[in-house]
N, C-alpha and C. Protein backbone atom coordinates (compact mmCIF):
# COMPACT_ATOMS: atom_id res chain seq x y z
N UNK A 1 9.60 9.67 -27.73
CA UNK A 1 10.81 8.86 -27.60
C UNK A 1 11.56 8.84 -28.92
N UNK A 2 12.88 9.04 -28.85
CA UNK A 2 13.51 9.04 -29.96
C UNK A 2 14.83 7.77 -30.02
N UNK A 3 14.85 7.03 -31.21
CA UNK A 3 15.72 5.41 -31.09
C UNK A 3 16.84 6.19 -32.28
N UNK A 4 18.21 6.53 -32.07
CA UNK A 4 19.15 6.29 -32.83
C UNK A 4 19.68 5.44 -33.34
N UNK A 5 19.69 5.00 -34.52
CA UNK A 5 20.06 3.52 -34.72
C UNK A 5 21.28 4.08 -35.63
N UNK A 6 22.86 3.02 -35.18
CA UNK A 6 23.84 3.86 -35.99
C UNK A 6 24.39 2.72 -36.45
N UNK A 7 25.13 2.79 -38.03
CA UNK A 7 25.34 1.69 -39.10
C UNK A 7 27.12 1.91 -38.66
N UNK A 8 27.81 0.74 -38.03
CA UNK A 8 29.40 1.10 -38.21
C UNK A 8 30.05 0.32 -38.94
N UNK A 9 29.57 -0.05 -40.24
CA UNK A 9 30.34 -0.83 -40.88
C UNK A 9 31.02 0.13 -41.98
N UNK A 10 32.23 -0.46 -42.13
CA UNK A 10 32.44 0.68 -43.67
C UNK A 10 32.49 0.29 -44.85
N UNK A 11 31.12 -1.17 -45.46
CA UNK A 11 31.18 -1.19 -46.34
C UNK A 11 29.56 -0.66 -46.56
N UNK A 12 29.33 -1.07 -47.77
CA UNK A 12 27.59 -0.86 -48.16
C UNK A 12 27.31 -1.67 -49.54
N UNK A 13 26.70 -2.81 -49.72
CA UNK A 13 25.57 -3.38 -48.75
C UNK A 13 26.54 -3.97 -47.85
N UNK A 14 25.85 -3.97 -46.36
CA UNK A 14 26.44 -4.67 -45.44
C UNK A 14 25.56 -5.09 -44.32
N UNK A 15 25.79 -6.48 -44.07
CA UNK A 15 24.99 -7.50 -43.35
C UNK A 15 24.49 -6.99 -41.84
N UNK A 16 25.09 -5.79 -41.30
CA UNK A 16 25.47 -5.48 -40.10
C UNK A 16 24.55 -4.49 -40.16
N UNK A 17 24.50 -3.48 -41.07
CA UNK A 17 23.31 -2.95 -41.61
C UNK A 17 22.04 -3.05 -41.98
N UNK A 18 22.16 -4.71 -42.59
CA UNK A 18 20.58 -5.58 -42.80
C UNK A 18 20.16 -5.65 -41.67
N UNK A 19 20.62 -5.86 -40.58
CA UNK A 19 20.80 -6.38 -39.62
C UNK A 19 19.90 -5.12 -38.94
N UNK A 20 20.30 -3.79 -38.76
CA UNK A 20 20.01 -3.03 -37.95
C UNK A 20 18.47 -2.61 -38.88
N UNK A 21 18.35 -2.48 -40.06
CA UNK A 21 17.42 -2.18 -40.60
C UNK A 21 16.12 -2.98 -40.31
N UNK A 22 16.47 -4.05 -40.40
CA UNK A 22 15.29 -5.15 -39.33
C UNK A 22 14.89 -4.63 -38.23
N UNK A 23 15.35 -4.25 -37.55
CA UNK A 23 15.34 -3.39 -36.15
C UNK A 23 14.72 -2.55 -36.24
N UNK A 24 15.27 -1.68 -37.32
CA UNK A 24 14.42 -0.14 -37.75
C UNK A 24 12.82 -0.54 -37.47
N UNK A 25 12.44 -1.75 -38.93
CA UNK A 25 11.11 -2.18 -39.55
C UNK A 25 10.26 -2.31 -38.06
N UNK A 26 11.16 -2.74 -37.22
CA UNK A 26 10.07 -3.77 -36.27
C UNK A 26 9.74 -2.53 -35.04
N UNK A 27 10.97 -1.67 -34.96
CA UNK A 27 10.44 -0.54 -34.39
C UNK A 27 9.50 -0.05 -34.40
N UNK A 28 9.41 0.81 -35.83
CA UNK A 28 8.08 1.42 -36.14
C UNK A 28 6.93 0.66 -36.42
N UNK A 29 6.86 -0.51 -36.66
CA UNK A 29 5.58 -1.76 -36.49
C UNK A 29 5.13 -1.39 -35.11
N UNK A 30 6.22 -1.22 -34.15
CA UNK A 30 5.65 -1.16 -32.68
C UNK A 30 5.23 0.27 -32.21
N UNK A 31 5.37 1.16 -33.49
CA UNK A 31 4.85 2.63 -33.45
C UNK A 31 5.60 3.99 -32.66
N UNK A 32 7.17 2.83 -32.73
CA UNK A 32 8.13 4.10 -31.81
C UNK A 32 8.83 4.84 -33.77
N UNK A 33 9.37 5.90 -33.22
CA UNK A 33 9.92 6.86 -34.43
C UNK A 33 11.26 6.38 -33.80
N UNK A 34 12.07 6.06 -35.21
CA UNK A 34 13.35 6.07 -35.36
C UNK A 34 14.32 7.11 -36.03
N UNK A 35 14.58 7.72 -35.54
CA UNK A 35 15.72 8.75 -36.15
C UNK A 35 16.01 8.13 -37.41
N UNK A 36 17.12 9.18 -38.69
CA UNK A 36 17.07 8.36 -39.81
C UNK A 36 18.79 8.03 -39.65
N UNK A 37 18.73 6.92 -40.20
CA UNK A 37 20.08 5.59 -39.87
C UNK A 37 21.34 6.69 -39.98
N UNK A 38 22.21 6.57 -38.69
CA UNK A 38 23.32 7.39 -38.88
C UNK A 38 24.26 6.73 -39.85
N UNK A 39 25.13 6.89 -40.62
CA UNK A 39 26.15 5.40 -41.43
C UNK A 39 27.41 6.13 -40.77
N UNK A 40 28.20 5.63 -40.61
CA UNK A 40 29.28 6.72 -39.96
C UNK A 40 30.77 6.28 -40.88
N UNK A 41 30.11 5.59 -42.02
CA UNK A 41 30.78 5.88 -42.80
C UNK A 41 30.48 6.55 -43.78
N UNK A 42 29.75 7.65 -43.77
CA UNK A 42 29.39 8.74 -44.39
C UNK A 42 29.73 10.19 -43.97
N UNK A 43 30.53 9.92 -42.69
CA UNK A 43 30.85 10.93 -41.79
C UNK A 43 32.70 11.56 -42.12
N UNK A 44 33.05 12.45 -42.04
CA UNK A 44 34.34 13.02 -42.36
C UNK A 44 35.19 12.25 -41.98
N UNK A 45 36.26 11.52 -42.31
CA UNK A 45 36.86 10.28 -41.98
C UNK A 45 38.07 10.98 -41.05
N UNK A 46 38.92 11.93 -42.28
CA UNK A 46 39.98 12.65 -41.35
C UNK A 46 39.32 13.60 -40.16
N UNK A 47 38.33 13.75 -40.20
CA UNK A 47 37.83 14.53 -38.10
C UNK A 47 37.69 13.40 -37.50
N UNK A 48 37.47 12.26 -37.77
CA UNK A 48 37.02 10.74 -36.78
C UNK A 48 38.72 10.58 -36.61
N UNK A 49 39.13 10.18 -37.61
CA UNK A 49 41.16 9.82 -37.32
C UNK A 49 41.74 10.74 -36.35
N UNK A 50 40.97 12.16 -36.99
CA UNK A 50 42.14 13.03 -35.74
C UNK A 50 41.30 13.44 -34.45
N UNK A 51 40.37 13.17 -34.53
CA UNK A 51 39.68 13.07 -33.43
C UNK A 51 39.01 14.63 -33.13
N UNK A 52 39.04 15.01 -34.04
CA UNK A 52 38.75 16.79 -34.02
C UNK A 52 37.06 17.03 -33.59
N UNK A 53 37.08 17.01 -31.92
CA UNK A 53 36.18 17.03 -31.85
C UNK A 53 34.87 18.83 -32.12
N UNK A 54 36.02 19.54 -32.49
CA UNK A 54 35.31 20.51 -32.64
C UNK A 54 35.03 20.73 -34.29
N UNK A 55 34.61 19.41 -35.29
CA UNK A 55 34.08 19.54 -36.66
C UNK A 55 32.86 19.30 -36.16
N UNK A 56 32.37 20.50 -37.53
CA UNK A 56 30.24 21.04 -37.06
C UNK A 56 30.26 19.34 -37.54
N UNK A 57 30.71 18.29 -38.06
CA UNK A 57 30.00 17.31 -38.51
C UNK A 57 30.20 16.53 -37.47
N UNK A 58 31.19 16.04 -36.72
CA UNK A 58 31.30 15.87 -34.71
C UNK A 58 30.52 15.91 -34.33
N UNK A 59 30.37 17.43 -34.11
CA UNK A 59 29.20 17.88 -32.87
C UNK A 59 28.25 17.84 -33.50
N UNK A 60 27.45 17.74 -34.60
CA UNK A 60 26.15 17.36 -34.75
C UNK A 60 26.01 15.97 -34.88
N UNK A 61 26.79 14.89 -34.89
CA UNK A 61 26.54 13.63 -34.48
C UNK A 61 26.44 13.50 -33.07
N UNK A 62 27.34 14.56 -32.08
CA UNK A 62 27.46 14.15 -30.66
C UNK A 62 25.98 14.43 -30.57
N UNK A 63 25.47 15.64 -31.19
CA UNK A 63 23.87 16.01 -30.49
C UNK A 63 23.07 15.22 -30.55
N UNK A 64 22.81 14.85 -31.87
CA UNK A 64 21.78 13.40 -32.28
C UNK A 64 22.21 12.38 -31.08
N UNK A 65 23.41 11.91 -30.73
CA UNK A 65 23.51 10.74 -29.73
C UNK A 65 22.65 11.58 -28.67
N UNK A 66 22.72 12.73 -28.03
CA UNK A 66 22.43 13.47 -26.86
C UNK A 66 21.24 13.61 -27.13
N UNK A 67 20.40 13.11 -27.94
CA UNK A 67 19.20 13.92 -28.08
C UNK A 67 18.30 12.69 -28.07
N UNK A 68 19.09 11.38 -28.34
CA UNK A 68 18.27 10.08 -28.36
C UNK A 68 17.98 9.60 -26.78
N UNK A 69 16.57 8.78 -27.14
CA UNK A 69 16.38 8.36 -25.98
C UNK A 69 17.16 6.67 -25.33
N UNK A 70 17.37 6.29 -26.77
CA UNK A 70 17.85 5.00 -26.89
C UNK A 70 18.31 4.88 -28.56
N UNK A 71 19.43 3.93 -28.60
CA UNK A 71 20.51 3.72 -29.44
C UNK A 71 20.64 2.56 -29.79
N UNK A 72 20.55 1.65 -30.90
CA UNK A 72 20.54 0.58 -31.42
C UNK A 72 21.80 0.66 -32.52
N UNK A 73 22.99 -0.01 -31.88
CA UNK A 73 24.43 0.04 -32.70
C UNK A 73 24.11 -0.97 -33.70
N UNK A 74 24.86 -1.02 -34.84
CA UNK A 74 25.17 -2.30 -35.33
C UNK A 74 26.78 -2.30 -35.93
N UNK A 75 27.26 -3.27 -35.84
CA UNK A 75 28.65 -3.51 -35.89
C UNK A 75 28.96 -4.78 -36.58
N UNK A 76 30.34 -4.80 -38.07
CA UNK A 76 30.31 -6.16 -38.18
C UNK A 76 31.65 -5.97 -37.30
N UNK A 77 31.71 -7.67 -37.34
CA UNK A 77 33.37 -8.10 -36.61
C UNK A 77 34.57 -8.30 -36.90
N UNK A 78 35.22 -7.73 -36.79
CA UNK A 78 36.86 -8.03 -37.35
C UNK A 78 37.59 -8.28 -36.56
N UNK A 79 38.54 -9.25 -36.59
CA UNK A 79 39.66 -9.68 -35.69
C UNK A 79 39.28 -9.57 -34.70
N UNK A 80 37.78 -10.32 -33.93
CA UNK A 80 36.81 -10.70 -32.46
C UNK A 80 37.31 -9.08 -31.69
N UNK A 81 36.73 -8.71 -32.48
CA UNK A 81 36.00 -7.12 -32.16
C UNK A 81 35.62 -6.22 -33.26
N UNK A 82 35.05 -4.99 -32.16
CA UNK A 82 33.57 -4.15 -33.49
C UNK A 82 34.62 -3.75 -34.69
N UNK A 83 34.12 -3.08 -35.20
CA UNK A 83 34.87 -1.97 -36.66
C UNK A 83 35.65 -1.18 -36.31
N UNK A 84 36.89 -1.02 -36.73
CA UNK A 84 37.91 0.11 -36.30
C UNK A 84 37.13 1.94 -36.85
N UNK A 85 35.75 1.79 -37.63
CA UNK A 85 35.16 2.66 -37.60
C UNK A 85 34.35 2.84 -36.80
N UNK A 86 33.74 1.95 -35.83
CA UNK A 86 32.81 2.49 -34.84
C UNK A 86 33.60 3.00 -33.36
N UNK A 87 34.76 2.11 -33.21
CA UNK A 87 36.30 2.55 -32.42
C UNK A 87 36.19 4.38 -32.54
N UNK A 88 36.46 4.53 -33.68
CA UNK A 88 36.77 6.09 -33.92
C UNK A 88 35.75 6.90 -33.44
N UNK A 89 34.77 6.18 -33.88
CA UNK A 89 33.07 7.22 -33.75
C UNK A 89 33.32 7.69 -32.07
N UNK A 90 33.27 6.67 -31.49
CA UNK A 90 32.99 5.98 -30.21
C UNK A 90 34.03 6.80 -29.50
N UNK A 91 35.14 7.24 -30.01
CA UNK A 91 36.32 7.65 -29.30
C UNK A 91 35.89 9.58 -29.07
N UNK A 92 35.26 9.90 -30.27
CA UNK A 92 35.32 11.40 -30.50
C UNK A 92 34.23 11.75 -29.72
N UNK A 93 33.20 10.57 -28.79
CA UNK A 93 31.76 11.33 -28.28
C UNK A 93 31.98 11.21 -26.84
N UNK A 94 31.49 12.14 -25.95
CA UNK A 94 31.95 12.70 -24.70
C UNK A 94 31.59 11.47 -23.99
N UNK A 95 32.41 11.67 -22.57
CA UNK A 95 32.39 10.40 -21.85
C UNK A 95 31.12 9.66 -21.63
N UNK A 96 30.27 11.02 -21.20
CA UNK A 96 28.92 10.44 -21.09
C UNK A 96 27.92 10.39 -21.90
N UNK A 97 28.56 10.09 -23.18
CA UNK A 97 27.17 10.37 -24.20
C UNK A 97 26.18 9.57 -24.09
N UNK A 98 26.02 8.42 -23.32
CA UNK A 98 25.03 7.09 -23.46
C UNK A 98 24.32 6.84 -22.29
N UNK A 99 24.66 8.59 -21.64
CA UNK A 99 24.47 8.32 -20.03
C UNK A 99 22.46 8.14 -19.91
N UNK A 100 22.19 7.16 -19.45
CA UNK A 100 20.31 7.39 -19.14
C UNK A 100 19.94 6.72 -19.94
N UNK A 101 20.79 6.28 -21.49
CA UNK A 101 20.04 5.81 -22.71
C UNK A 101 20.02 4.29 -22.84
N UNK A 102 19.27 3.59 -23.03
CA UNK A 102 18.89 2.11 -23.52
C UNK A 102 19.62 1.90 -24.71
N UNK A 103 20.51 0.88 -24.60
CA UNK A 103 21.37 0.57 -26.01
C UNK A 103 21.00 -0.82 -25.83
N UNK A 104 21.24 -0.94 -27.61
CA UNK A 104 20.99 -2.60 -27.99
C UNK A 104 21.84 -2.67 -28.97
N UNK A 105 22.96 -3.45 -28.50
CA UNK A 105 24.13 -3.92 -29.75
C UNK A 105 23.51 -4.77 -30.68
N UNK A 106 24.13 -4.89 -32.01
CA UNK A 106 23.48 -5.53 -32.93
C UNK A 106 25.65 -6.03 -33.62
N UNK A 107 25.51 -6.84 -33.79
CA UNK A 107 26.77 -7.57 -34.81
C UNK A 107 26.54 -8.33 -35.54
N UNK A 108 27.51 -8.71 -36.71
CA UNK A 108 27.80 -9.51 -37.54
C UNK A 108 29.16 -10.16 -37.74
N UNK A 109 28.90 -11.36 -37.95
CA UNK A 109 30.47 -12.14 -38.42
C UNK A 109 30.33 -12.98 -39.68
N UNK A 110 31.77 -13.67 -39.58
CA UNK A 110 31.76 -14.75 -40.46
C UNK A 110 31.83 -16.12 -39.77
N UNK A 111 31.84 -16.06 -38.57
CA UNK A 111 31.35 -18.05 -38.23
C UNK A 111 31.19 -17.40 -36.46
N UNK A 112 30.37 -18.51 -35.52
CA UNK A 112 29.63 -17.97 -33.91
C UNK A 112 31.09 -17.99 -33.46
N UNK A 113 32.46 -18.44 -33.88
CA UNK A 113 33.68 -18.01 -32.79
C UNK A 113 33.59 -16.53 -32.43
N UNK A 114 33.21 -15.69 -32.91
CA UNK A 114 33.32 -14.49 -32.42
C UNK A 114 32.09 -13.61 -31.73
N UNK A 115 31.57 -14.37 -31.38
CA UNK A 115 30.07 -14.17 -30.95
C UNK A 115 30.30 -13.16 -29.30
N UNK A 116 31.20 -14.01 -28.62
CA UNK A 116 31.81 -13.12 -27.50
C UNK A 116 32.22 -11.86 -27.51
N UNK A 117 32.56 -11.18 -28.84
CA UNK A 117 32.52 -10.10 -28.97
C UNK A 117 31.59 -9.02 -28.70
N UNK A 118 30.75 -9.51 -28.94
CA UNK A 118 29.54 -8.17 -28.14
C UNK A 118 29.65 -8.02 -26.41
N UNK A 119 29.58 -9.09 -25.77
CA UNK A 119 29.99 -8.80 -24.75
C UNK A 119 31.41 -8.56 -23.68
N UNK A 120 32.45 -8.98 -24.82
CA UNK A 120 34.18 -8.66 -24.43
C UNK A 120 34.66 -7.45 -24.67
N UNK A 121 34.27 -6.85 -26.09
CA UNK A 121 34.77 -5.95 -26.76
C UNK A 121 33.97 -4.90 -26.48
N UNK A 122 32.50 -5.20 -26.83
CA UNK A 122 31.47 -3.74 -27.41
C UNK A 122 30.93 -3.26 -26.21
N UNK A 123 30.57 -4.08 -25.53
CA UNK A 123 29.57 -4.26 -23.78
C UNK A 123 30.63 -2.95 -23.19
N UNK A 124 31.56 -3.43 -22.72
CA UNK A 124 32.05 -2.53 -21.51
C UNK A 124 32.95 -1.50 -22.52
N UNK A 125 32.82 -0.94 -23.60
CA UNK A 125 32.53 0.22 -23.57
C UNK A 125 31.64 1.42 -23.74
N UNK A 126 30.22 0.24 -23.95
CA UNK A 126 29.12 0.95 -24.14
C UNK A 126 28.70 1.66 -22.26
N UNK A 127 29.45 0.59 -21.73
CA UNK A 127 29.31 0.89 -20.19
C UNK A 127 29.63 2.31 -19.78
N UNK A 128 31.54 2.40 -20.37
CA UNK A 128 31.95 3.39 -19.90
C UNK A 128 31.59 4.37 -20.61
N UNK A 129 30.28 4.58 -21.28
CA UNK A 129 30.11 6.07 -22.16
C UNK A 129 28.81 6.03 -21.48
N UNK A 130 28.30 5.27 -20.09
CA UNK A 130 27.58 5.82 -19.70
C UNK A 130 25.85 4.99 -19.52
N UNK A 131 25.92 4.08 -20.30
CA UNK A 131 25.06 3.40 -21.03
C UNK A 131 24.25 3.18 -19.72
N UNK A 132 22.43 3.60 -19.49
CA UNK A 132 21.89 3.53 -17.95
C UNK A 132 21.71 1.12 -17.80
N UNK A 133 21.23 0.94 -19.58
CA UNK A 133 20.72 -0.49 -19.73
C UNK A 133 21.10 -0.93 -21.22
N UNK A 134 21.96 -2.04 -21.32
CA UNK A 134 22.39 -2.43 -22.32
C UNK A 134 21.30 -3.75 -22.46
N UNK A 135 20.83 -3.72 -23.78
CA UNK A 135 19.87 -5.25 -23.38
C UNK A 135 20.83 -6.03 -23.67
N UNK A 136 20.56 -7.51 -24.00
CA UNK A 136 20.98 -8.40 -24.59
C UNK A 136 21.25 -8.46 -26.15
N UNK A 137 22.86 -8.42 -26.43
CA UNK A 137 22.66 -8.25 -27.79
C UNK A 137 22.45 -8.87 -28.55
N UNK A 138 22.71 -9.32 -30.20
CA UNK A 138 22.36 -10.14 -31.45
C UNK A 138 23.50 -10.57 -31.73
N UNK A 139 23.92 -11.05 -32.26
CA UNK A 139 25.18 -11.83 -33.09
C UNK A 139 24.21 -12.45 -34.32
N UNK A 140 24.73 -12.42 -35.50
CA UNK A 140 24.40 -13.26 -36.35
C UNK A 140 25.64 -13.30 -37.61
N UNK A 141 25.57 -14.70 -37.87
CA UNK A 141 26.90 -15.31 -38.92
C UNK A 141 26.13 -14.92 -39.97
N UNK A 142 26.75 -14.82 -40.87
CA UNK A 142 26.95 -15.11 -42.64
C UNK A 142 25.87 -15.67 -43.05
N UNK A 143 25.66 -17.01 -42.26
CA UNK A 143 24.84 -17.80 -43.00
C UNK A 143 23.69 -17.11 -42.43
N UNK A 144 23.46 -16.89 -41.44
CA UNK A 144 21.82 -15.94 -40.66
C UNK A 144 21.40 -15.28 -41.35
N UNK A 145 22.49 -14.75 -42.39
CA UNK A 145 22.06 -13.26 -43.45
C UNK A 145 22.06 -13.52 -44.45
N UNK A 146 21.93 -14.42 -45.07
CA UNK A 146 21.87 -14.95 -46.74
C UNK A 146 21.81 -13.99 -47.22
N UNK A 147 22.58 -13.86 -48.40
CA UNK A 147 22.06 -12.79 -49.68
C UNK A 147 21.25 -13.05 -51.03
N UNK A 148 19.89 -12.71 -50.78
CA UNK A 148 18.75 -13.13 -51.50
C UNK A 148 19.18 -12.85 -52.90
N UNK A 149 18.01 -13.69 -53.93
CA UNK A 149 18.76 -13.60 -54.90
C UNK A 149 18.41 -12.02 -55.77
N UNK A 150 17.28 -11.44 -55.59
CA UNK A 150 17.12 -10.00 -55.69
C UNK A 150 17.60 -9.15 -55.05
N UNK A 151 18.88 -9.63 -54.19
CA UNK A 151 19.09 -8.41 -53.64
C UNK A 151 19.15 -8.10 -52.26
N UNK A 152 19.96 -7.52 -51.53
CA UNK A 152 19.64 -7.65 -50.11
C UNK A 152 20.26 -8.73 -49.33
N UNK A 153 19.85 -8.57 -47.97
CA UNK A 153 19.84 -9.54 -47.31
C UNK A 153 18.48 -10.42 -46.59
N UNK A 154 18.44 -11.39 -45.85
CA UNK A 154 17.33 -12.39 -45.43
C UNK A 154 17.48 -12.36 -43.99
N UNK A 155 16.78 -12.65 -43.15
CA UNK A 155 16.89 -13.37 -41.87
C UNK A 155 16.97 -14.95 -41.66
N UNK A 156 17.36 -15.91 -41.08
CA UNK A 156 16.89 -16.41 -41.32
C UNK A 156 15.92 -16.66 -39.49
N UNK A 157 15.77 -17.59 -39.85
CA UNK A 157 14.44 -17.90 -38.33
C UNK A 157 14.51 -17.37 -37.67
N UNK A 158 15.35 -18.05 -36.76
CA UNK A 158 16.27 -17.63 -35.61
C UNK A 158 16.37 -16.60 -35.21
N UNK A 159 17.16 -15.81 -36.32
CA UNK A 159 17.62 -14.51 -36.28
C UNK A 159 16.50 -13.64 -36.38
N UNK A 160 15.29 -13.69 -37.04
CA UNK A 160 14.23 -13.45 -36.73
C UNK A 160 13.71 -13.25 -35.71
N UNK A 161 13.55 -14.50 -34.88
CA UNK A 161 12.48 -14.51 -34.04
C UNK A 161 13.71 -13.47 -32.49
N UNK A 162 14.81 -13.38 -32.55
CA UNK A 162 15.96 -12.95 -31.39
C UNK A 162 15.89 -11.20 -32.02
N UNK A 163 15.41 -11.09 -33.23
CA UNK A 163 15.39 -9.58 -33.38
C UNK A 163 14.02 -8.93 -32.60
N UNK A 164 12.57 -10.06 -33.34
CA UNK A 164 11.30 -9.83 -32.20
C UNK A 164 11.31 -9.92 -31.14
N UNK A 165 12.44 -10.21 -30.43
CA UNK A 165 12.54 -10.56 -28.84
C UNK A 165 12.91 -9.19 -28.76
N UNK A 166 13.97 -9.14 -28.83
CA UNK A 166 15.03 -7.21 -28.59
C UNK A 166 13.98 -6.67 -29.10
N UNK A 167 13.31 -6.03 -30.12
CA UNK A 167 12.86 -5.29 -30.33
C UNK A 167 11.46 -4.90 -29.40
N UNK A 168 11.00 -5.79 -28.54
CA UNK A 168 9.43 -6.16 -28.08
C UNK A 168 10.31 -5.49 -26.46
N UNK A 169 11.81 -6.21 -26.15
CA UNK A 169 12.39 -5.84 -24.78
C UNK A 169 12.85 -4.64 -24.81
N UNK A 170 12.40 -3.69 -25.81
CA UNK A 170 13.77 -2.58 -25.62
C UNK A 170 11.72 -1.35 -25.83
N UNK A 171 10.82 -1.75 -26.50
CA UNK A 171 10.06 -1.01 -26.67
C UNK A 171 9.24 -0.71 -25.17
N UNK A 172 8.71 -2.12 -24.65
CA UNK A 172 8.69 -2.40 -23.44
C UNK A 172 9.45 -1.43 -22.61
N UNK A 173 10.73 -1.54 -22.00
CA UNK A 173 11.53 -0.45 -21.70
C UNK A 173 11.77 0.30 -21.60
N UNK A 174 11.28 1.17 -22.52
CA UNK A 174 10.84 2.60 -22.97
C UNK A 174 10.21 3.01 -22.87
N UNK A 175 8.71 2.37 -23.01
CA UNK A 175 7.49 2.63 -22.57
C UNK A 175 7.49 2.65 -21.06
N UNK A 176 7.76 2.06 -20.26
CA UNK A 176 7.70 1.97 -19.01
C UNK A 176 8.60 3.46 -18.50
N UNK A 177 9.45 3.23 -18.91
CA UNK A 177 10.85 4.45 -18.69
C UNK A 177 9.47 5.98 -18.51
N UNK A 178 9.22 6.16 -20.09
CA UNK A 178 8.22 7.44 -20.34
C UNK A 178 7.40 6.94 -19.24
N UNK A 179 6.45 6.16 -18.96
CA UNK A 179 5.44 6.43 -18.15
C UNK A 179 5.75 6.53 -16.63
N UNK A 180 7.05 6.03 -16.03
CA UNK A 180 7.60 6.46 -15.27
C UNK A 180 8.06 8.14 -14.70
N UNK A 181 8.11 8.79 -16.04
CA UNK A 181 8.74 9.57 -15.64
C UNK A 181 7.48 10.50 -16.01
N UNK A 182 6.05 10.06 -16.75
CA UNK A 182 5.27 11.07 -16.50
C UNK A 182 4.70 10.95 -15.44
N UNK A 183 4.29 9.88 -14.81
CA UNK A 183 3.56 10.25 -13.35
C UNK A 183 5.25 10.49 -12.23
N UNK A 184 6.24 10.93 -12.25
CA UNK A 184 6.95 10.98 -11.42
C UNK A 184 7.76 12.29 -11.50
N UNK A 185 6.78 13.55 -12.14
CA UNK A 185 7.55 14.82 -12.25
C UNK A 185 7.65 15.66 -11.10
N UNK A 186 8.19 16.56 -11.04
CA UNK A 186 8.15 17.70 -9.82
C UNK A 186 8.13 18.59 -10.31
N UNK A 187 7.31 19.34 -9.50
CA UNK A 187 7.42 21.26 -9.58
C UNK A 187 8.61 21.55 -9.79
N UNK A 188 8.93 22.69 -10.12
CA UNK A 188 9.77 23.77 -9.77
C UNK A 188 9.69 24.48 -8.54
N UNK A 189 11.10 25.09 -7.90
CA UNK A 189 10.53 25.13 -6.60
C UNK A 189 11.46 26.12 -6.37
N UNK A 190 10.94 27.21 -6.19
CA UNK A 190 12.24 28.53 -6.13
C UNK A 190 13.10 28.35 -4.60
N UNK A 191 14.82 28.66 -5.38
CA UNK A 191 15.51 28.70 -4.26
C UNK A 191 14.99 29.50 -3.12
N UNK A 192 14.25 30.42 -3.06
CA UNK A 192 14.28 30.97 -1.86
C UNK A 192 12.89 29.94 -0.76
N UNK A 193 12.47 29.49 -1.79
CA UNK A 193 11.39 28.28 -0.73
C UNK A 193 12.12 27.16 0.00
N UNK A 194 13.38 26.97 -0.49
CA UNK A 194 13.64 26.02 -0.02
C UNK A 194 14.22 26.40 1.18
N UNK A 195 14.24 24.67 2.56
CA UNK A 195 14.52 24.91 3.60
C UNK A 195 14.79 23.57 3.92
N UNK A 196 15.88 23.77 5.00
CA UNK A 196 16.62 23.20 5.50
C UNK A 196 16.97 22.33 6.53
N UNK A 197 16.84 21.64 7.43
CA UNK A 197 17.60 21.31 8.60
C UNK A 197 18.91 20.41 8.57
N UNK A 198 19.33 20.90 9.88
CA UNK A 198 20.95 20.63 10.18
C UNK A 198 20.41 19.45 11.13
């Protein structure tokens, strides 16, 4: 199983990022492999603006999405919706890039008014790219993310214990998904065996 986890904020350090990196930690605690953190603000800015979907740096982000089994966004909030950089990302990857895959939104703000944003803004377009199960996402304010005094960011409780929830519901999920689909394979079955009735 492979978990894409993609950073759309365009600053660094950024809370939205602490945020997803928690995610990362608790992943591999639970012994799934996480791809390594896409930042997509590390990505060619003028091919995202013009939408050029034929830059090798495009299409090797489209593959990594195509190649994951599940996708863990994180997004901070601006004006009660995601990043006008994850907008762009989001715009250049084929309709169905999220088609089959388990996504788990992850956000950040500056106070819970914008908390509806994961499900107004981010939800139904994770839909229309295909998305088979969106869990329940995260929201966390400013204050959820303290900035420690070495450095970084904190959880605090809460936000804690709602990341061990997603992370325990989305592994769960997956696991079931794979073992589903190993006892539920089929042969191959040459066209000429096959048969018919009208």
């Amino acid at each position: 199983m492979s978990i894409l986890l993609i950073a759309g904020s365009p600053t660094q350090p950024s809370r939205s990022t602490a945020l997803l990196s928690a995610v990362a930690a608790r992943l591999q605690a639970q012994g799934l492999s996480t791809e390594p953190l896409l930042q997509l603000r590390q990505l060619d800015s003028e091919a995202l603006l013009q939408a050029r979907f034929d830059h090798p740096e495009i299409r090797a982000v489209s593959e990594r999405v195509a190649r994951a089994d599940a996708v863990v966004v994180a997004t901070p909030v601006y004006k009660a919706a995601y990043s006008g950089l994850l907008k762009v990302f989001l715009d250049v990857l084929p309709q169905t890039a999220f088609k089959g895959k388990r996504v788990l939104p992850l956000a950040t703000g500056g106070s819970p008014h914008h908390m509806l944003a994961l499900d107004y803004a981010l939800r139904p377009v994770l839909q229309s790219l295909g998305a088979s199960h969106i869990l329940p996402g995260i929201y966390a304010t400013d204050q959820s993310l303290p900035l420690l005094p070495e450095g970084g960011y904190g959880l605090a409780p809460d936000i804690a214990q709602r990341v061990d929830d997603a992370v325990q519901l989305l592994a769960t999920d997956l696991r079931r998904a794979a073992q589903w689909s190993a006892t539920h394979e089929f042969e191959d079955i040459a066209f000429a065996d096959v048969r018919c009735s009208v």
